[in-house]
Structure formats: C-alpha cells, structure tokens
C-alpha atoms as a PDB file:
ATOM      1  CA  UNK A   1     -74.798  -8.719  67.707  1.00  0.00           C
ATOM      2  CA  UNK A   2     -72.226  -6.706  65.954  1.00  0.00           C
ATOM      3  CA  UNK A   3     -68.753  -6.452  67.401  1.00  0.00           C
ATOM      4  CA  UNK A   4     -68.052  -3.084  68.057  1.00  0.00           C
ATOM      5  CA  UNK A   5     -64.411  -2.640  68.871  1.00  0.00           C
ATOM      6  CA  UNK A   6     -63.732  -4.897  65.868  1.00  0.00           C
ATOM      7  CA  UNK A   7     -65.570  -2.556  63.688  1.00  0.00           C
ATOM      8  CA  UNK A   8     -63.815  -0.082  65.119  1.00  0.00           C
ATOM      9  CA  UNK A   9     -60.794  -1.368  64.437  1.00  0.00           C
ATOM     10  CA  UNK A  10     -61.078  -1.799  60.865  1.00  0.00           C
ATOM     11  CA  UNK A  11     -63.329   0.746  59.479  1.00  0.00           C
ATOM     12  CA  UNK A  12     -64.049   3.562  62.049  1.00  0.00           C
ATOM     13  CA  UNK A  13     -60.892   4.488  63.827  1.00  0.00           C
ATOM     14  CA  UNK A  14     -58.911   3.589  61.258  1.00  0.00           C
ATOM     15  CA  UNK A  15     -57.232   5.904  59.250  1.00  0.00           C
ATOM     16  CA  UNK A  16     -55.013   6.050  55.829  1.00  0.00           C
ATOM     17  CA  UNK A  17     -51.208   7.052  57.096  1.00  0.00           C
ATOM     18  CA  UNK A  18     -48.343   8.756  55.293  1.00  0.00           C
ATOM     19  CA  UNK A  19     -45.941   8.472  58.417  1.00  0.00           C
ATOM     20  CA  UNK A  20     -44.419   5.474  59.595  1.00  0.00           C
ATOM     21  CA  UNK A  21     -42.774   4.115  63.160  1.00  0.00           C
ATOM     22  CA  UNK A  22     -39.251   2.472  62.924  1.00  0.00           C
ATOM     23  CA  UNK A  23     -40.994  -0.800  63.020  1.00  0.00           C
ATOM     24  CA  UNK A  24     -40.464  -4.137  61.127  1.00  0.00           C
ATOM     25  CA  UNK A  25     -43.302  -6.021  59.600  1.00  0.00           C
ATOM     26  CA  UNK A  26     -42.035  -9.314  59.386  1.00  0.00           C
ATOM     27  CA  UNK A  27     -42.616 -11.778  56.248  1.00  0.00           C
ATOM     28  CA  UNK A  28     -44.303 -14.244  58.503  1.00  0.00           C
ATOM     29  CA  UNK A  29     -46.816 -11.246  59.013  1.00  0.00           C
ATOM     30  CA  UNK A  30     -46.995 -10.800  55.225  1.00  0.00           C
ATOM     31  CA  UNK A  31     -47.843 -14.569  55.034  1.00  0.00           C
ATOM     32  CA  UNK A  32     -50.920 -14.450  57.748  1.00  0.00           C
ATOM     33  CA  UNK A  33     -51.967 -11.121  55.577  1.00  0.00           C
ATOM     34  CA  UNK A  34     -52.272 -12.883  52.865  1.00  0.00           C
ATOM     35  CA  UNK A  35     -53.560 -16.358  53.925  1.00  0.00           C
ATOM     36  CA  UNK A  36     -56.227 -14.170  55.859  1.00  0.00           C
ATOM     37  CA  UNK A  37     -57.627 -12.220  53.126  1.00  0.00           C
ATOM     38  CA  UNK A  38     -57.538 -14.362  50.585  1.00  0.00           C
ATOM     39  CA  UNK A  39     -60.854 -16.087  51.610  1.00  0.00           C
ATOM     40  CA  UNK A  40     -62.519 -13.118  50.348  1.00  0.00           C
ATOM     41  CA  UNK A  41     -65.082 -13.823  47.543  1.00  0.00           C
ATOM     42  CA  UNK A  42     -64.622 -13.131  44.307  1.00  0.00           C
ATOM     43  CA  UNK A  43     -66.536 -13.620  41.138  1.00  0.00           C
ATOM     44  CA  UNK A  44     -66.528 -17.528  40.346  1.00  0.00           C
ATOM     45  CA  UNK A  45     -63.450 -17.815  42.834  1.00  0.00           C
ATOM     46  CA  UNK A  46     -60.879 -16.511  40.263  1.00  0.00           C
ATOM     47  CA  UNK A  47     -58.951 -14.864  42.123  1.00  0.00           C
ATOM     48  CA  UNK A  48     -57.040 -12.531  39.597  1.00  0.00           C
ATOM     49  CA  UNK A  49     -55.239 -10.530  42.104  1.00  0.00           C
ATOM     50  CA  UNK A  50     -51.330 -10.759  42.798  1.00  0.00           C
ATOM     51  CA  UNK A  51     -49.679  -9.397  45.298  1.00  0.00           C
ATOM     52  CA  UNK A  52     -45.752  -7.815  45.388  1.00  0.00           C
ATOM     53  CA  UNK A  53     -44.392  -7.528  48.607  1.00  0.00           C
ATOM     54  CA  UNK A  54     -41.677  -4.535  48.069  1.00  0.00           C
ATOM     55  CA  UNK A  55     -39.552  -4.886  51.573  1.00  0.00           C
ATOM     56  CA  UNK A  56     -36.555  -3.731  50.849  1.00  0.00           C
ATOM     57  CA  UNK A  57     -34.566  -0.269  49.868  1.00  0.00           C
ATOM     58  CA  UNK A  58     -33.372  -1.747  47.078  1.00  0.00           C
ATOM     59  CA  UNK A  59     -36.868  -3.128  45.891  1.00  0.00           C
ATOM     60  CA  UNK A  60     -38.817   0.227  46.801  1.00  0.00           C
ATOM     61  CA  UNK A  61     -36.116   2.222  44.306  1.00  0.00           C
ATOM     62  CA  UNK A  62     -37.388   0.649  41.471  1.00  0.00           C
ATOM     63  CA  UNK A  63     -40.787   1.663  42.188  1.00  0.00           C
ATOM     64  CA  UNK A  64     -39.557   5.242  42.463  1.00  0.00           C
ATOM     65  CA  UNK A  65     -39.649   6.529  38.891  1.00  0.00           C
ATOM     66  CA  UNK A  66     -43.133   5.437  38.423  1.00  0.00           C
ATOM     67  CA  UNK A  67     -44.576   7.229  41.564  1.00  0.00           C
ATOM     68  CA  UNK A  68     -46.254  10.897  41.407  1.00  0.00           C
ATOM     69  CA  UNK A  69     -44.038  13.567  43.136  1.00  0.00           C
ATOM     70  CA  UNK A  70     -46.525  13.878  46.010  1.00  0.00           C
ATOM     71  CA  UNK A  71     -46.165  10.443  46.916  1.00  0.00           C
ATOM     72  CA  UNK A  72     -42.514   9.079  46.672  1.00  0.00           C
ATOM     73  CA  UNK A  73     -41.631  10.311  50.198  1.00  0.00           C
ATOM     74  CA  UNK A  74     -44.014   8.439  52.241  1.00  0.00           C
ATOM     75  CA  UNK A  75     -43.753   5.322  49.529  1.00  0.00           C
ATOM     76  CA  UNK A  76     -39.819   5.218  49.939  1.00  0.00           C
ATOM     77  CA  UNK A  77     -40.591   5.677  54.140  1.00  0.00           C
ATOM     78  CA  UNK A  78     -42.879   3.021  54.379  1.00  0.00           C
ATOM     79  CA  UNK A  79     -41.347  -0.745  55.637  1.00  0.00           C
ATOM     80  CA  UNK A  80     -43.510  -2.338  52.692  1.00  0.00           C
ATOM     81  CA  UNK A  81     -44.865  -1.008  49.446  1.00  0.00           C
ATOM     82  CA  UNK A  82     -47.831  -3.506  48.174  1.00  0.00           C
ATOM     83  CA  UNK A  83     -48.063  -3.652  44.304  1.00  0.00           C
ATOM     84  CA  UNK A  84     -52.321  -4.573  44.017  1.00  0.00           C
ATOM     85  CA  UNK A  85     -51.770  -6.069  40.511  1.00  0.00           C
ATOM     86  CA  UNK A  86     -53.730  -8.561  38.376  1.00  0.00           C
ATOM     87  CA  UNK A  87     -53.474 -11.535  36.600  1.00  0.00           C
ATOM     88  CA  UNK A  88     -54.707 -11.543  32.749  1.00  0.00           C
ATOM     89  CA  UNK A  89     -54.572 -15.399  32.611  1.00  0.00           C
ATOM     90  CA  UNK A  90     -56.419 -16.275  36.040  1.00  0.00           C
ATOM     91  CA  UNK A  91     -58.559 -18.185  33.842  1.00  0.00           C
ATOM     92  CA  UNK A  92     -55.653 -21.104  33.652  1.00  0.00           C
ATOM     93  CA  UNK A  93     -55.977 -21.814  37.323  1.00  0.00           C
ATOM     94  CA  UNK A  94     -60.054 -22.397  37.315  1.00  0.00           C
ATOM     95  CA  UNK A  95     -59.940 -25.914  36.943  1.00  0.00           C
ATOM     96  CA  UNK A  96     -58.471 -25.896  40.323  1.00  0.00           C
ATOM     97  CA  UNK A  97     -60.103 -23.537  42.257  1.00  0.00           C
ATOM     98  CA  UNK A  98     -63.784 -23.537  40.328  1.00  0.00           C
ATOM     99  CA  UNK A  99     -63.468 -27.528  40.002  1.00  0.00           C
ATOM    100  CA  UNK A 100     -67.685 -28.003  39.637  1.00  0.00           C
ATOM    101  CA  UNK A 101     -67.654 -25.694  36.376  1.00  0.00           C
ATOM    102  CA  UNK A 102     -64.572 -27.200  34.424  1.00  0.00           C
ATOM    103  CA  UNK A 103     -65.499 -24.944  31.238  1.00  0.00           C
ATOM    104  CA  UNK A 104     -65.879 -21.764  32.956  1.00  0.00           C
ATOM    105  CA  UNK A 105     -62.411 -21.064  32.392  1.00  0.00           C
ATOM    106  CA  UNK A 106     -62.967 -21.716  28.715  1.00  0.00           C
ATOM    107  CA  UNK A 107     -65.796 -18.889  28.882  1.00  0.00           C
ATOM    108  CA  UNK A 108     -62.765 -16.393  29.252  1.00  0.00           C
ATOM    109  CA  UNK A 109     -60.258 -17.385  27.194  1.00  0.00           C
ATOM    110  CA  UNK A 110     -62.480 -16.729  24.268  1.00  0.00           C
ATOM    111  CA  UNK A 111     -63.844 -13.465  25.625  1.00  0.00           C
ATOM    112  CA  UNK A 112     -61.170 -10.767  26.336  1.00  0.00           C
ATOM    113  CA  UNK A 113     -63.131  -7.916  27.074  1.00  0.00           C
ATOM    114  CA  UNK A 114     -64.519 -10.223  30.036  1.00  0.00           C
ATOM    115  CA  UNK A 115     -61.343 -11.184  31.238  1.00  0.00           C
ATOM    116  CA  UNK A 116     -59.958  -7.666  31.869  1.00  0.00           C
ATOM    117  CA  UNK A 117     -63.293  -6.384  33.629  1.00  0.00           C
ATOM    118  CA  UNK A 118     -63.521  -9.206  35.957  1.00  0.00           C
ATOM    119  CA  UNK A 119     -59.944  -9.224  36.933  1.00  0.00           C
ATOM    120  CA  UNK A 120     -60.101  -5.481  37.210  1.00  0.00           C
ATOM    121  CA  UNK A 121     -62.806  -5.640  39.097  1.00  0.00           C
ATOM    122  CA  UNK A 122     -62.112  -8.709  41.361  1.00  0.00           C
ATOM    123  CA  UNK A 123     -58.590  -7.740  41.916  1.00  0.00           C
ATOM    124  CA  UNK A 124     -59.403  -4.390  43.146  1.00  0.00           C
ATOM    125  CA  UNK A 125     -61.855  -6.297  45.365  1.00  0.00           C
ATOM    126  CA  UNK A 126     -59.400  -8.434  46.869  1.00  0.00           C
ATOM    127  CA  UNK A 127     -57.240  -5.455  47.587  1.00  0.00           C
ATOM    128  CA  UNK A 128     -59.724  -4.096  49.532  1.00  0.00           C
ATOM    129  CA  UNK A 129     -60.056  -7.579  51.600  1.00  0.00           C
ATOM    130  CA  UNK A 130     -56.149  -6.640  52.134  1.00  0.00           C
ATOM    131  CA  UNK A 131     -56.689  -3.594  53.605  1.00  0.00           C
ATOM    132  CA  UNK A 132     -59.139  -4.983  56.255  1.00  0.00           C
ATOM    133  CA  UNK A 133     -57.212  -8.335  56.866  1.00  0.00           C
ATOM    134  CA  UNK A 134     -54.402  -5.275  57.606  1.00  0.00           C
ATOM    135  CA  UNK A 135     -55.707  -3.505  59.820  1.00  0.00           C
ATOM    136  CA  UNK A 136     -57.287  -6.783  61.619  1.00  0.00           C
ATOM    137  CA  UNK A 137     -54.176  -8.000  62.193  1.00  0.00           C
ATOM    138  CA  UNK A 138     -53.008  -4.418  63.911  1.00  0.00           C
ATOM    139  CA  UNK A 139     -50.839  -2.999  60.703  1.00  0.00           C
ATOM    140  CA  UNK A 140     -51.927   0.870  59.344  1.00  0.00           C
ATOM    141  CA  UNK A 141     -52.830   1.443  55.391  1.00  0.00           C
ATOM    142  CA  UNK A 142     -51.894   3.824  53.268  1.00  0.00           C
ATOM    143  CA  UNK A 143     -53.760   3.084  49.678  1.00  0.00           C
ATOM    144  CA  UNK A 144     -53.086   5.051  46.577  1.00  0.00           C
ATOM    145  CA  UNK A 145     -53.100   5.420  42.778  1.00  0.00           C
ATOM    146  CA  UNK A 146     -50.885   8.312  41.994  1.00  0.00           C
ATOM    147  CA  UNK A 147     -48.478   6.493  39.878  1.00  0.00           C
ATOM    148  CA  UNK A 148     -47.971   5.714  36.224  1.00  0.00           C
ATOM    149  CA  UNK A 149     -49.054   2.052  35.759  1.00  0.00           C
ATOM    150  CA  UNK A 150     -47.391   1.205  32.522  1.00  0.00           C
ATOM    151  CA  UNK A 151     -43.666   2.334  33.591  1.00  0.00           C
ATOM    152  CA  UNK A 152     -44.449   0.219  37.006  1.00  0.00           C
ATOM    153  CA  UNK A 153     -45.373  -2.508  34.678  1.00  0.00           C
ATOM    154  CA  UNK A 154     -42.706  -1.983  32.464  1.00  0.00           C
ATOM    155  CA  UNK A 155     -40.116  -2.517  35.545  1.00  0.00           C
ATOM    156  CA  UNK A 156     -41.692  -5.321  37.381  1.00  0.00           C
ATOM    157  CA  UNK A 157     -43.997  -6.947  35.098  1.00  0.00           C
ATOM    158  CA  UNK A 158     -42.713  -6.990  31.795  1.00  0.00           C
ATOM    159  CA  UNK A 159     -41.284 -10.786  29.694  1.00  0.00           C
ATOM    160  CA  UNK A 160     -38.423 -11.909  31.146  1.00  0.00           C
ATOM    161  CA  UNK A 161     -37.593  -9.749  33.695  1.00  0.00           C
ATOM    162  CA  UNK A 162     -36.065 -11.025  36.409  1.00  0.00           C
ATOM    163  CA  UNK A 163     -36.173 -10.708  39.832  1.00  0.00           C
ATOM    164  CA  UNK A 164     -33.701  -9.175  41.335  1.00  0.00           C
ATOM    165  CA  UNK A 165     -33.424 -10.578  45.140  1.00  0.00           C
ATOM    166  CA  UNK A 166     -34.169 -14.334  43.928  1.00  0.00           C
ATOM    167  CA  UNK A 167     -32.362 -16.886  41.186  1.00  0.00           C
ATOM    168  CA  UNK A 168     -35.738 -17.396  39.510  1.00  0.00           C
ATOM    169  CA  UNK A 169     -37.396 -15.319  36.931  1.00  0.00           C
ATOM    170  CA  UNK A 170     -40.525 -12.889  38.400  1.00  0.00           C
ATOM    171  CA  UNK A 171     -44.271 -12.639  36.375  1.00  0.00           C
ATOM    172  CA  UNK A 172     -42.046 -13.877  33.498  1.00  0.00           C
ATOM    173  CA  UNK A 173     -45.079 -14.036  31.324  1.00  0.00           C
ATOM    174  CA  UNK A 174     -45.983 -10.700  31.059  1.00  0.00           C
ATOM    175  CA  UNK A 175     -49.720 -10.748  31.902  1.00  0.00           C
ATOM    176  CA  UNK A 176     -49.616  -9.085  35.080  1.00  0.00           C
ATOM    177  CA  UNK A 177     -50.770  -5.701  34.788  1.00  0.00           C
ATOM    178  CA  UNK A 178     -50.919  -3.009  38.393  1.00  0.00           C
ATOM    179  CA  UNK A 179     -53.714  -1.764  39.875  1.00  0.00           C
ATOM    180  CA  UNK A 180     -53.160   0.289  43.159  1.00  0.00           C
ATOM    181  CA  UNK A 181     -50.951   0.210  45.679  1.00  0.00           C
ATOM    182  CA  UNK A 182     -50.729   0.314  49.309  1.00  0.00           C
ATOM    183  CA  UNK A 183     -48.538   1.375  52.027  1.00  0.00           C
ATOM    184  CA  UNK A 184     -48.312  -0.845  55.213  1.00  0.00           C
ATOM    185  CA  UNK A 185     -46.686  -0.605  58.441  1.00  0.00           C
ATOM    186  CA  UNK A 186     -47.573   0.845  61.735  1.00  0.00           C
ATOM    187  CA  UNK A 187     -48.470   4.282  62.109  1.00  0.00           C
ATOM    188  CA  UNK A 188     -47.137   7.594  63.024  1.00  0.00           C
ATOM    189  CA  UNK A 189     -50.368   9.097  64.834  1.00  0.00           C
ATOM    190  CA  UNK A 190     -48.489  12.153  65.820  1.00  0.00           C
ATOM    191  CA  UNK A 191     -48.630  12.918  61.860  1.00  0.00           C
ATOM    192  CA  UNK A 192     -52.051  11.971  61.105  1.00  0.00           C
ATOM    193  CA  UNK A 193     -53.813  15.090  59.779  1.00  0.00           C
ATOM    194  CA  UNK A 194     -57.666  15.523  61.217  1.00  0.00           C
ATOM    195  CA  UNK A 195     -60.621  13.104  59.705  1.00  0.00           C
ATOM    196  CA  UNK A 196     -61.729  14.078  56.344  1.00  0.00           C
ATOM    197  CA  UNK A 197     -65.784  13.989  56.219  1.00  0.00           C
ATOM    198  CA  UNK A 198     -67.959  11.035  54.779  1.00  0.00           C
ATOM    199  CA  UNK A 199     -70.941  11.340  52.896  1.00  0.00           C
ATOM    200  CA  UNK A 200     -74.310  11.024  55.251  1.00  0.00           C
ATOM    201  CA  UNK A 201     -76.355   7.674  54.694  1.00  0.00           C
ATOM    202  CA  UNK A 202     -79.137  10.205  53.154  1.00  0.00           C
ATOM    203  CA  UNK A 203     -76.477  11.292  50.505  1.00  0.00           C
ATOM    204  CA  UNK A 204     -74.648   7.775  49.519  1.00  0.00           C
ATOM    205  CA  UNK A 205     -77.502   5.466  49.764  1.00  0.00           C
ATOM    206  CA  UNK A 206     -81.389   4.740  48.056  1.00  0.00           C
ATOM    207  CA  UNK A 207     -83.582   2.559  49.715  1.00  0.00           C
ATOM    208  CA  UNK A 208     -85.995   1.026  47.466  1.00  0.00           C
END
C-alpha cells in the first residue's frame, strides 16, 4: 500500500520556491542529500552527475554573471545554489562501479556522441533523484535553467581553475560541463504564488 503522506511530501504538496527563511542548511545535511540520492539508477551505474555545493556569498557571486536577470535575486537569496553538472569522462570510473562488464567503459571512450547523451541524460536523471531525496529529507527546491551554461562553465569548470575556498585545484580537467541548477533551503510559504495546473492523465499519458 502506497504511503500517502510520503507522497505527499515529495511530489504533491510540494512546491518549487523563490523565497527563502533565514535558515542554515548544514553541510552534514548536504552529505545525507547526497549519500541518499545517489542510489538512484542510472544507465549501467555511471553515474555522470557532479554536484557543486555553492554555500557561501562569496561562492554564489561567481555564479552571478551567468544567471538570467529574472533569476539572480532568488539565486543570490537562497542558503545553497546546486550546480547539476556532468562528467564527460564518467567512463574512467566503470571499472569500479560496473565491475561485471570491465569493457563497458571502453564502449564509450571510443564513441563520443554516446558519451554526451548518456551523461546528459543520466545526469539530469540524478538531479531529479536530488530533488526528491530534498524534499524527503524536509528541504524546499527551487530548479531552473535560465542561465548561460558556457560562462558558468567557463568560471567553475574550466583547466586549471582553482578553487577558491580550498588549497586544491577544482574539476581541474575540464570535462565537467552544467546542466541545471537548483535552489535549496527551506521555504518562504507566505511567498509561494498559487499552484500552476498539470496536465490530466487523459492528456500526458497512452495506454496501449
């Protein structure tokens, strides 16, 4: 039997926020996030998607000049600003985490085109387990695109940038390319505007 409340929780009283309370989320939060959703499947466990935690002033500023005007007021207001990025060379790490097929990762390094679909594709997959693992865990969501991926990339992704909150160097390789981002934090509801409509079952769906 389904569990209603937690269905609730996650999917239909939840809503996407653009106001934020004065409140913390902690890194040790950030951690359980992460070690929750990332037992989400993905397509022969490759797991392209990485994660950038931006939890700081200082760190959100940089991520300014890339945003759309719309968006940079409830990016900057936001305690943490999640850069849903992906990893061209997940391939390298298959030996460990698809150990039964040691030449899948082989299979992709000889075939581009593949490479960038699946981590695409996987990546914006495993965002999406973020968002749920969120709002499981009792933080609010605000996803988005509205930004200009190559200067983002440019400032946090590019060879041999470094980071600048940490003595070592950050995505040095320059193979991580963005894909969305997403505000977290806990909620305003006062500012929450009223529910947008969905499509009807009848509208979205074929059974065959």
């Amino acid at each position: 039997m389904a569990d209603e409340s937690c269905l609730d929780l996650i999917f239909r009283n939840a809503r996407t926020h653009t106001a934020w309370l004065d409140k913390p989320v902690t890194d040790d939060t950030l951690r359980q996030l992460y070690d929750t959703m990332k037992w989400g499947p993905t397509s022969a466990n490759t797991n392209p998607a990485r994660f950038v935690f931006l939890r700081t002033k200082q760190a959100k500023e940089r991520l300014r000049p890339s945003l759309a005007p719309g968006n940079v007021e409830k990016t900057m207001a936001a305690p943490v600003v999640v850069i849903v990025a992906y990893d061209l060379e997940f391939y390298e790490k298959l030996p460990r985490l698809f150990p039964h097929s040691p030449s899948m990762g082989d299979l992709f390094a000889q075939n581009p085109q593949l490479v960038e679909m699946t981590a695409r594709r996987n990546s914006s997959l495993q965002g999406a387990y973020l968002l749920i693992a969120a709002r499981g865990l009792g933080l609010d969501c605000g996803p988005m695109s509205g930004f200009d991926n190559a200067k983002l990339d440019m400032e946090f992704f590019d060879a041999g940038r470094e980071c600048e909150s940490c003595d070592q160097e950050f995505f040095p390789e320059g193979h991580v390319k963005s894909n969305f981002l997403i505000n977290l934090g806990y909620g305003d509801p006062s500012k929450l505007f009223p529910r947008n409509p969905r499509l009807t079952f009848e509208e979205a769906c074929t059974l065959l």
